[in-house]
Protein backbone atom coordinates (compact mmCIF):
# COMPACT_ATOMS: atom_id res chain seq x y z
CA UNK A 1 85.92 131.10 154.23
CA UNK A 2 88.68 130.14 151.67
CA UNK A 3 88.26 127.17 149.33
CA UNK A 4 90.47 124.27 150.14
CA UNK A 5 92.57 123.41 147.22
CA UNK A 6 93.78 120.03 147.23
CA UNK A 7 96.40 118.57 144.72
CA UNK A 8 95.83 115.27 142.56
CA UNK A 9 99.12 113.54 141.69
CA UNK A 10 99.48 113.94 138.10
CA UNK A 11 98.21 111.29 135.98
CA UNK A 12 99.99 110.04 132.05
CA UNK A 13 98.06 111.18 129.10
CA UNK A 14 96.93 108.84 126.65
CA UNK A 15 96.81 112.35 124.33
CA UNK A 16 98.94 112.25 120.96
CA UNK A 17 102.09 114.47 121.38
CA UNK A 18 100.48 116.25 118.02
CA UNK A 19 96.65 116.45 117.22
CA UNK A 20 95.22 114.18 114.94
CA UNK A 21 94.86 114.72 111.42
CA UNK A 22 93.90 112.87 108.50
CA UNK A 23 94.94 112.92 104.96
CA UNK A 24 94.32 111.18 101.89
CA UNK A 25 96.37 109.40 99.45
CA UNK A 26 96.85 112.53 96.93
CA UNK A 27 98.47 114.39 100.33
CA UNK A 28 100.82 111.14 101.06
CA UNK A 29 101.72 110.74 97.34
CA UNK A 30 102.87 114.62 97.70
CA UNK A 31 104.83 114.40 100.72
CA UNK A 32 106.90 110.93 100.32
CA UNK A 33 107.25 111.67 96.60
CA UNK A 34 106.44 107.94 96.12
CA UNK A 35 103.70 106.46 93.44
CA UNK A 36 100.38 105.02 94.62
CA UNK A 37 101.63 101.47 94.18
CA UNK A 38 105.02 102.11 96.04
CA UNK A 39 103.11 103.42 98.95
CA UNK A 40 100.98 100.04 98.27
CA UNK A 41 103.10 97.54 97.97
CA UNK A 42 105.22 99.57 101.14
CA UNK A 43 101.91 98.63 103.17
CA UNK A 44 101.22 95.31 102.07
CA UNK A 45 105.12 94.53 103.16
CA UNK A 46 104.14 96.41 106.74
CA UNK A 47 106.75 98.68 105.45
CA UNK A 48 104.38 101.97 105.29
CA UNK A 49 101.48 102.85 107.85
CA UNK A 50 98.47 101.48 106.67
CA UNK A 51 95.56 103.54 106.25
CA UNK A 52 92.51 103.45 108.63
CA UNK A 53 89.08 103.42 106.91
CA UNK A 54 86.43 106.26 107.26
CA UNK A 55 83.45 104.37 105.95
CA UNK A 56 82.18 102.93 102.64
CA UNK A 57 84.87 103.04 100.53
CA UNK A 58 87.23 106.53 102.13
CA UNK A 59 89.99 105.86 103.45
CA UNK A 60 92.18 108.36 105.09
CA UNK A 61 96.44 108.27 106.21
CA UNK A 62 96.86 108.95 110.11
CA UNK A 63 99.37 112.38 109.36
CA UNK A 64 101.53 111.93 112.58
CA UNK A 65 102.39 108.61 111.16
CA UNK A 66 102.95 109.58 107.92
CA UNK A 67 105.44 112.06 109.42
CA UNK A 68 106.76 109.73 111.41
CA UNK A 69 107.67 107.54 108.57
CA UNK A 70 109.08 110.45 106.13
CA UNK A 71 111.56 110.97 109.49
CA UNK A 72 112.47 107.86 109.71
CA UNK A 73 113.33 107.82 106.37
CA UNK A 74 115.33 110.89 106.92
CA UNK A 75 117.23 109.30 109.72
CA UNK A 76 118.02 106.23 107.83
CA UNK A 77 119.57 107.98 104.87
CA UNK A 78 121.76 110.48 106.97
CA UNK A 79 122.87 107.58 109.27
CA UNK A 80 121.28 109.00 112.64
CA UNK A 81 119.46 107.18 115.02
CA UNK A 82 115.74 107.37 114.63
């Protein structure tokens, strides 16, 4: 006798369009070409996404977020629509 298949109505992801990554300030200094007291002060202004920490004293950048920002920045300075 066959199996029965049965379809579920499909149910909204809470999943990340892109995996998860982290990356640390060195990697964030490198991609926005920015100093460590731009990025900073960007943060402190709630200008920049802030970093998350990882324990004791690491702290890590969330990269989707990071790349979110560098397109936004993009966007801005070419006049499109982010």
């Amino acid at each position: 006798m066959a199996a029965k298949v049965i379809s579920l109505p499909s149910q909204p992801t809470a999943q990340p369009a892109q995996p998860l990554a982290l990356i640390k300030l060195p990697e964030v200094l490198r991609r926005t070409a920015l100093g460590k007291t731009t990025i900073y002060t960007l943060i402190k202004s709630g200008e920049f996404p802030a970093q998350i920490s990882l324990g004791g004293k690491s702290v890590a950048f969330i990269e989707s977020e990071v790349n979110q920002w560098i397109s936004d920045r993009i966007s801005a300075a070419r006049g499109v629509a982010a």
